[in-house]
PDB file of N, CA and C in Angstrom:
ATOM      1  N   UNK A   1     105.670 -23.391 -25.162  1.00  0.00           N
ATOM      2  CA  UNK A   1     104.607 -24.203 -25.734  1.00  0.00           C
ATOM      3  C   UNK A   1     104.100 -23.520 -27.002  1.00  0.00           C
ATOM      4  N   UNK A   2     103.965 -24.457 -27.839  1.00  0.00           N
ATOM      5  CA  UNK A   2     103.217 -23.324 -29.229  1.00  0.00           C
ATOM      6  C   UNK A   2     101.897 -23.345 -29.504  1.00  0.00           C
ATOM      7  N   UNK A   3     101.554 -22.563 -29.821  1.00  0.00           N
ATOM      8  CA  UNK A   3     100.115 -22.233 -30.237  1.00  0.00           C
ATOM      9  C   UNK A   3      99.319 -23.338 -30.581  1.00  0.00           C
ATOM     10  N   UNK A   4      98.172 -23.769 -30.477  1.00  0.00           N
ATOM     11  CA  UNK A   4      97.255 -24.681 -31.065  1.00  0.00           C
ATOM     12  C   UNK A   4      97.231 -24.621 -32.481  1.00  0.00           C
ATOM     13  N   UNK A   5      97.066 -23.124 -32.969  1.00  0.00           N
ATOM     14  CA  UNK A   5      97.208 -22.715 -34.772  1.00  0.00           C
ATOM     15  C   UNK A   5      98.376 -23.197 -35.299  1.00  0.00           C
ATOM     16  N   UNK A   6      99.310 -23.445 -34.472  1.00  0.00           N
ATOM     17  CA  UNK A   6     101.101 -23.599 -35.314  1.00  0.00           C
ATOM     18  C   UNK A   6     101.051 -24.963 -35.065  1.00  0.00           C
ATOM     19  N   UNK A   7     100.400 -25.809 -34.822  1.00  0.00           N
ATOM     20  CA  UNK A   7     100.600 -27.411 -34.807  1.00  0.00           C
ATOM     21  C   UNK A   7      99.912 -27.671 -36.072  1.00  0.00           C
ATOM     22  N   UNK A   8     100.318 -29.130 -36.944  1.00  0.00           N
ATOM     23  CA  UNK A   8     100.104 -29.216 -38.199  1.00  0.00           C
ATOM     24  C   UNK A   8      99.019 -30.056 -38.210  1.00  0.00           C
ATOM     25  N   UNK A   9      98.087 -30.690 -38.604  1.00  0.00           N
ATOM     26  CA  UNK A   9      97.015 -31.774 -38.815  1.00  0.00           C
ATOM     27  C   UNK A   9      97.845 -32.767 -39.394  1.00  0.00           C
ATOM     28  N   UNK A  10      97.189 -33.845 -39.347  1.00  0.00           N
ATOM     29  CA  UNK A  10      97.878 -35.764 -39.788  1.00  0.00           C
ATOM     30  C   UNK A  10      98.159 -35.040 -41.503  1.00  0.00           C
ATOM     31  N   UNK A  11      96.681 -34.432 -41.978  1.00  0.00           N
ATOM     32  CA  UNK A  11      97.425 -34.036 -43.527  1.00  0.00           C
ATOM     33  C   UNK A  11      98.871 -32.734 -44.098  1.00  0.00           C
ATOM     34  N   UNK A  12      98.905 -32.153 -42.839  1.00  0.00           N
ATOM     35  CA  UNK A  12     100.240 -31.321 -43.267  1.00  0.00           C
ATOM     36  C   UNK A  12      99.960 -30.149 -42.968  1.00  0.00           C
ATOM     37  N   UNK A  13      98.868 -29.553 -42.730  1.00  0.00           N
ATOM     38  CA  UNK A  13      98.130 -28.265 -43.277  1.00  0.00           C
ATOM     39  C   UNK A  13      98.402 -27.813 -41.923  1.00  0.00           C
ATOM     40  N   UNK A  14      98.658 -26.864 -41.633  1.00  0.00           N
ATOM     41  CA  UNK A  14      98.643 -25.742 -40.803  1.00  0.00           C
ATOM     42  C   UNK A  14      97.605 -24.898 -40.919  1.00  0.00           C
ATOM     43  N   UNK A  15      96.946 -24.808 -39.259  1.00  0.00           N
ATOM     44  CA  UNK A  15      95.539 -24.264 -39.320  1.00  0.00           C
ATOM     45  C   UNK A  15      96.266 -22.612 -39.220  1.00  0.00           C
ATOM     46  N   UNK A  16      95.154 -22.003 -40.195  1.00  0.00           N
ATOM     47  CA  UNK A  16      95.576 -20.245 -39.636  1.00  0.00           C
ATOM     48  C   UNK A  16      94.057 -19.660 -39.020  1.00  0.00           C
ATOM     49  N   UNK A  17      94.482 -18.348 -38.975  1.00  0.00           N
ATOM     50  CA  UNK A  17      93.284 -17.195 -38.442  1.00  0.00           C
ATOM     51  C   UNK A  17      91.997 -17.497 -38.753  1.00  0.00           C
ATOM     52  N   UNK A  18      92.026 -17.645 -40.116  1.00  0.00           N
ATOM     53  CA  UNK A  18      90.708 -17.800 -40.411  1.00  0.00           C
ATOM     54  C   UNK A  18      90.317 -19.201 -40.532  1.00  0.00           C
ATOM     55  N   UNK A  19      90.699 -20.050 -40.250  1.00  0.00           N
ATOM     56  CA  UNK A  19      90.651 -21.177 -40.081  1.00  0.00           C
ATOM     57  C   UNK A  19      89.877 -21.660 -38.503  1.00  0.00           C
ATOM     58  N   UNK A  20      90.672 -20.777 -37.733  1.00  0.00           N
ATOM     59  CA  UNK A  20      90.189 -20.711 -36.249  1.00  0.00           C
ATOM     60  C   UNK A  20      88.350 -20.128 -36.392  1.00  0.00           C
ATOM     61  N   UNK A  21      88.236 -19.187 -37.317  1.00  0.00           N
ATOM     62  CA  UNK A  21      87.346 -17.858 -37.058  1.00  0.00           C
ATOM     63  C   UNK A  21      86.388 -19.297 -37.749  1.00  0.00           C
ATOM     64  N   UNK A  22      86.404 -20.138 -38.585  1.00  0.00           N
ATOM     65  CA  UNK A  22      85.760 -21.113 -39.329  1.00  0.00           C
ATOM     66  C   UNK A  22      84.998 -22.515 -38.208  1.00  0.00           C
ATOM     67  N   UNK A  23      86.172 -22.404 -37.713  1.00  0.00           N
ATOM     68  CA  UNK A  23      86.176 -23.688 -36.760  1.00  0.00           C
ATOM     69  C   UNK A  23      85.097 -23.150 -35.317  1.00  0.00           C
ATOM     70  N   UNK A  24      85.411 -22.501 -35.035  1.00  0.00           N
ATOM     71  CA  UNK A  24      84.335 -21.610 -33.928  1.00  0.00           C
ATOM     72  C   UNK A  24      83.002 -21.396 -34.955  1.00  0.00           C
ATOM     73  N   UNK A  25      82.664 -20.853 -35.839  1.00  0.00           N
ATOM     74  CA  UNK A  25      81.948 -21.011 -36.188  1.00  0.00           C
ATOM     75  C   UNK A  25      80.783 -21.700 -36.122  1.00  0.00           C
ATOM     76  N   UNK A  26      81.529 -23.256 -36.756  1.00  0.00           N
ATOM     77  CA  UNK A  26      81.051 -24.389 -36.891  1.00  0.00           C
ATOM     78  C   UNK A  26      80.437 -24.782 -35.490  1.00  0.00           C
ATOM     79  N   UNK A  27      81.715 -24.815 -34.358  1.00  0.00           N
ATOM     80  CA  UNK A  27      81.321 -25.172 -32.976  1.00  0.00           C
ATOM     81  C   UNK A  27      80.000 -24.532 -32.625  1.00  0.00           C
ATOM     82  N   UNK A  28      80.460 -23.302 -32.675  1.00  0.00           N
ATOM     83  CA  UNK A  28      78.806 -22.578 -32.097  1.00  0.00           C
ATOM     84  C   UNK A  28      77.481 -22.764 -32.962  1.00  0.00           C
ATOM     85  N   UNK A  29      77.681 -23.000 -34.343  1.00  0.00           N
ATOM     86  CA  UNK A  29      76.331 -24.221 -34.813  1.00  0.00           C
ATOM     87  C   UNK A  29      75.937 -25.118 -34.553  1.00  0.00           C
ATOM     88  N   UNK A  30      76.549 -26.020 -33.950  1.00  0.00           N
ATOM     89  CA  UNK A  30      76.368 -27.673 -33.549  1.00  0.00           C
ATOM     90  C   UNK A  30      76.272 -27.240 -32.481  1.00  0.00           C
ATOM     91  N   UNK A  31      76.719 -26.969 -31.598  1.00  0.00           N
ATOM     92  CA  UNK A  31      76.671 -26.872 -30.105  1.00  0.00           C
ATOM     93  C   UNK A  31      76.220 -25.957 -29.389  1.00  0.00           C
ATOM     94  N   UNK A  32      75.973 -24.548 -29.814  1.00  0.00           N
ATOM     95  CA  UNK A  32      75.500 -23.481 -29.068  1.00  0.00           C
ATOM     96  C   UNK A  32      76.246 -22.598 -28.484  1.00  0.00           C
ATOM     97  N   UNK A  33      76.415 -21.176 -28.329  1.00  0.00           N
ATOM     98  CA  UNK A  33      77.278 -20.136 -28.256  1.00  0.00           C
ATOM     99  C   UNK A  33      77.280 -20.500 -26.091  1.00  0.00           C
ATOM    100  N   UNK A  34      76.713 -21.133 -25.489  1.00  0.00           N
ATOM    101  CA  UNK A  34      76.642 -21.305 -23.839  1.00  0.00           C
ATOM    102  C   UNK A  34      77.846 -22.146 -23.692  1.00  0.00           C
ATOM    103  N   UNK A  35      77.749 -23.361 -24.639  1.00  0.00           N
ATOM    104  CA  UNK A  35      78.860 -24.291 -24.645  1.00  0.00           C
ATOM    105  C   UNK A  35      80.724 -23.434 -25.206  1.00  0.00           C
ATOM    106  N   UNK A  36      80.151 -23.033 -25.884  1.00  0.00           N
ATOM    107  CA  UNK A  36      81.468 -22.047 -26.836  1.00  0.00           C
ATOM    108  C   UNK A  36      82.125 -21.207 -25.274  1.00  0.00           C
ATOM    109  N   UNK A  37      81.376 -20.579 -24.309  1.00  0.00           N
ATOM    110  CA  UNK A  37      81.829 -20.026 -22.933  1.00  0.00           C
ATOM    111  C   UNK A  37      82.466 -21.199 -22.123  1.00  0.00           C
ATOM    112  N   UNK A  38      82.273 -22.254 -22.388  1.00  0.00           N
ATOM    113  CA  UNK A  38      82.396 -23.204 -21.274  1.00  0.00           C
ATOM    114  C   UNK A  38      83.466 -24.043 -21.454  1.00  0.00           C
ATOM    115  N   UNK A  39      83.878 -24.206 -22.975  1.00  0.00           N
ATOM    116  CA  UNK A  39      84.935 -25.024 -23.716  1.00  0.00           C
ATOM    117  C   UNK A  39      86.276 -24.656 -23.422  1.00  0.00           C
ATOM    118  N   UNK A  40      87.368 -24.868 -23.043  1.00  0.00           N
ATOM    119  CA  UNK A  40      88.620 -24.619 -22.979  1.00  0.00           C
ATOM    120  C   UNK A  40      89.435 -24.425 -24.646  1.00  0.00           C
ATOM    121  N   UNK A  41      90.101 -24.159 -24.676  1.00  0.00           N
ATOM    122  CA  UNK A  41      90.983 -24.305 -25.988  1.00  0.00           C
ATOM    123  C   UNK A  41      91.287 -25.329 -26.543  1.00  0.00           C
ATOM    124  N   UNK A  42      92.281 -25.657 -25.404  1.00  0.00           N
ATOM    125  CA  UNK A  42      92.674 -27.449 -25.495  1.00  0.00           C
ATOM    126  C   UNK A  42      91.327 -28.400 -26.090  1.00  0.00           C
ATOM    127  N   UNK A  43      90.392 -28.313 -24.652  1.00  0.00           N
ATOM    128  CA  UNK A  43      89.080 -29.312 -25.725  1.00  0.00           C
ATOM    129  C   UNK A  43      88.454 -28.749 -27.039  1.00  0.00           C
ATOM    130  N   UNK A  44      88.634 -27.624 -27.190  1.00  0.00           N
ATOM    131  CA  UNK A  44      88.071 -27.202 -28.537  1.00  0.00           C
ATOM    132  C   UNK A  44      88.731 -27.736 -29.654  1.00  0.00           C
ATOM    133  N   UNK A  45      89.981 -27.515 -29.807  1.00  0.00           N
ATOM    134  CA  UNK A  45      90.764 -28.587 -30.632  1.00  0.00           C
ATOM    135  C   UNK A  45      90.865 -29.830 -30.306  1.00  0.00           C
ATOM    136  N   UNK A  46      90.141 -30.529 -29.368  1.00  0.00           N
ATOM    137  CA  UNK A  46      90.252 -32.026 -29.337  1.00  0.00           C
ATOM    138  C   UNK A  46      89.154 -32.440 -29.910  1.00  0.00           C
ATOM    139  N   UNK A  47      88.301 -31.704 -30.156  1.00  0.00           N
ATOM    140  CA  UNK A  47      86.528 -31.397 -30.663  1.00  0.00           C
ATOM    141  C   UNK A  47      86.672 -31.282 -31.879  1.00  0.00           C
ATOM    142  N   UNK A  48      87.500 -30.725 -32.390  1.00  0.00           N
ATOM    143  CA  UNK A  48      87.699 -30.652 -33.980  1.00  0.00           C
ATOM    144  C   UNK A  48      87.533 -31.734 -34.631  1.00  0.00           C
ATOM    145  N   UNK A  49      88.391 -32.874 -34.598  1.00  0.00           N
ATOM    146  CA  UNK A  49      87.763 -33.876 -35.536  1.00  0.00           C
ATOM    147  C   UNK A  49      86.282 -34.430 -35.634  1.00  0.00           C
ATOM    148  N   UNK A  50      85.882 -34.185 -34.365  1.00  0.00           N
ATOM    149  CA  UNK A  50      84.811 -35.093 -34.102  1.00  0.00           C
ATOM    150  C   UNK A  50      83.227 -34.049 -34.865  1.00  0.00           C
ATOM    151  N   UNK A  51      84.252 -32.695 -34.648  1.00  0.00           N
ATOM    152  CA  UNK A  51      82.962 -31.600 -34.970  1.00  0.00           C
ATOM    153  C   UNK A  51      83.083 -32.014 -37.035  1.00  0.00           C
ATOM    154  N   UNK A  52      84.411 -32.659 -37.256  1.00  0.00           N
ATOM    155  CA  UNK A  52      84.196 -32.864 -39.034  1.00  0.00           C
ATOM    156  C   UNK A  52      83.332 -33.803 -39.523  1.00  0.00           C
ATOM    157  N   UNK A  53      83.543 -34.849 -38.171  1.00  0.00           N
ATOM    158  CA  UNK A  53      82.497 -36.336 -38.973  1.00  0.00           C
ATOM    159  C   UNK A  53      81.055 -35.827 -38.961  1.00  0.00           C
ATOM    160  N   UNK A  54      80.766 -35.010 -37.792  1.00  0.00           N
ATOM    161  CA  UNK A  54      79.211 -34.832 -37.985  1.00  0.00           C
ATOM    162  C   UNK A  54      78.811 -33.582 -38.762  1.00  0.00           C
ATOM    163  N   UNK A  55      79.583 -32.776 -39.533  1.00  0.00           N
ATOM    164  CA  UNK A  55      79.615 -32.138 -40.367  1.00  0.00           C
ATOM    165  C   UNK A  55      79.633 -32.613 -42.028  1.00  0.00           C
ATOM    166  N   UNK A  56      80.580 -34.019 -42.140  1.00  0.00           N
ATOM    167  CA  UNK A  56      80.398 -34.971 -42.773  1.00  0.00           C
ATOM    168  C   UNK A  56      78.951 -35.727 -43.028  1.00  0.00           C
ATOM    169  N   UNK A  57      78.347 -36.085 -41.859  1.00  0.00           N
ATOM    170  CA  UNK A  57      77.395 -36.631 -41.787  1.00  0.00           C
ATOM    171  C   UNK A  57      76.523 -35.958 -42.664  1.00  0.00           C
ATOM    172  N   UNK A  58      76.198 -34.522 -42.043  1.00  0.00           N
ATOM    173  CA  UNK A  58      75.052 -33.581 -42.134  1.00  0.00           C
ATOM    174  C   UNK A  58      75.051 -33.779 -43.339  1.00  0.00           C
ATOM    175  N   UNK A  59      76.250 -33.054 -44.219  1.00  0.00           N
ATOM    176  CA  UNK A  59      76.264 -33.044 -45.864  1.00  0.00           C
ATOM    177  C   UNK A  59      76.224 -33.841 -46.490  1.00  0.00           C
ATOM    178  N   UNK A  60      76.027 -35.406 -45.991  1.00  0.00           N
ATOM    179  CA  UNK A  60      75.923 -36.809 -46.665  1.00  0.00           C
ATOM    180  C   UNK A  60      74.029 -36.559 -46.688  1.00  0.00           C
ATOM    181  N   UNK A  61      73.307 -36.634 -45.277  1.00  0.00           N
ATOM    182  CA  UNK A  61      72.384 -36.569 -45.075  1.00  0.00           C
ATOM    183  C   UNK A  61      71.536 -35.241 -46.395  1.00  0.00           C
ATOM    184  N   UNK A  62      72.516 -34.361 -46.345  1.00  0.00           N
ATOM    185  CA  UNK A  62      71.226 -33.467 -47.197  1.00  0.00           C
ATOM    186  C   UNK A  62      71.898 -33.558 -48.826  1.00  0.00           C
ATOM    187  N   UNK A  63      72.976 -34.205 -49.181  1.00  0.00           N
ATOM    188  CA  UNK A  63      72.852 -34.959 -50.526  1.00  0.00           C
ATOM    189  C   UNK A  63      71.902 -35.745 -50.739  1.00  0.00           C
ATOM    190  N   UNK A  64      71.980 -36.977 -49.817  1.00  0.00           N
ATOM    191  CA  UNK A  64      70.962 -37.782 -50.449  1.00  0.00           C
ATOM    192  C   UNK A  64      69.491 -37.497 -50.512  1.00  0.00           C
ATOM    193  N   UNK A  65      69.574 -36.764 -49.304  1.00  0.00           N
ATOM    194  CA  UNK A  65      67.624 -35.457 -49.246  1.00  0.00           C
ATOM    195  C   UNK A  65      67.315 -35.265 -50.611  1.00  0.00           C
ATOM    196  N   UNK A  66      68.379 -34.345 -51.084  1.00  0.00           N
ATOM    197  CA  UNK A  66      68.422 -33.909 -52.518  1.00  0.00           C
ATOM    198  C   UNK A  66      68.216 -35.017 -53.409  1.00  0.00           C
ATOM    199  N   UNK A  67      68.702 -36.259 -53.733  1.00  0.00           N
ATOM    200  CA  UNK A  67      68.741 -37.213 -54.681  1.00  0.00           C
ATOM    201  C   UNK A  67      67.722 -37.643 -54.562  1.00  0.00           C
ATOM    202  N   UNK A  68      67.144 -37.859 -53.350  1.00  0.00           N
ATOM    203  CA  UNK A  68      65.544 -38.273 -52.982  1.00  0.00           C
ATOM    204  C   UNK A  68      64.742 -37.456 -53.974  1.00  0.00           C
ATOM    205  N   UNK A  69      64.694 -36.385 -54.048  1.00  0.00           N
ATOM    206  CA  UNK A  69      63.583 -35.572 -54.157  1.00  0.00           C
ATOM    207  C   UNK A  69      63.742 -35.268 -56.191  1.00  0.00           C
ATOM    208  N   UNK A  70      64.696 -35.958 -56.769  1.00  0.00           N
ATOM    209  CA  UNK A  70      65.389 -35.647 -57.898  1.00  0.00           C
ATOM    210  C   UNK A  70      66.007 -34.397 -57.905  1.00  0.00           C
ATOM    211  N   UNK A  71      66.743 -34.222 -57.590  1.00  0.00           N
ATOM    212  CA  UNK A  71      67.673 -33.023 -57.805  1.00  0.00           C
ATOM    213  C   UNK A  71      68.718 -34.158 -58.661  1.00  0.00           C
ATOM    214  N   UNK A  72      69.521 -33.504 -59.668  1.00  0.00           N
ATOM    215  CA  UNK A  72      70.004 -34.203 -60.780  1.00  0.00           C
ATOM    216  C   UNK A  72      71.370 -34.003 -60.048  1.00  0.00           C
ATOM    217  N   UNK A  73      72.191 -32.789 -60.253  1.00  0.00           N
ATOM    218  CA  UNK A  73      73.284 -32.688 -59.624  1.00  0.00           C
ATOM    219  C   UNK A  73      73.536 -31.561 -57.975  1.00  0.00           C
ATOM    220  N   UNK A  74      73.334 -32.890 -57.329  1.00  0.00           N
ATOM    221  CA  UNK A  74      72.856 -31.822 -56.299  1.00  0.00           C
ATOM    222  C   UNK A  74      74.506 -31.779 -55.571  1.00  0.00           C
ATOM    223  N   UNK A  75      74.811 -30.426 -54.856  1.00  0.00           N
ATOM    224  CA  UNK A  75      76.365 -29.445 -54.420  1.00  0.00           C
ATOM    225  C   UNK A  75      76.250 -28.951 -53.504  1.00  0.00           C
TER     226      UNK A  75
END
């Protein structure tokens, strides 16, 4: 069986090391380091996409915060 890291995403990309070290990251922000003990591997990568849309979200949400408030070019 191969690694979760050696399988490719729909865009091509092959996740590496630090990619993993990124992705945990993220998890244990949104969700909490109790949940991060409790998660399997398998669901952690099934969690991945879902952990991008609301990561998506967030950074939609604090653009437009920014445009609200006039920030000219807000990043």
């Amino acid at each position: 069986m191969l690694s979760p890291l050696q399988n490719k995403s729909s865009k091509g990309k092959v996740l590496s090391v630090n990619d993993y070290a990124w992705l945990k990251h993220k998890f244990i922000t949104m969700y909490g380091y109790d949940c991060w003990n409790e998660v399997t591997l398998r669901e952690f990568f099934e969690l991945v996409p879902e952990m991008m849309k609301e990561d998506a979200k967030t950074e939609n949400l604090r653009l437009s915060t920014l445009k609200y408030y006039g920030v000219k070019n807000p990043k």
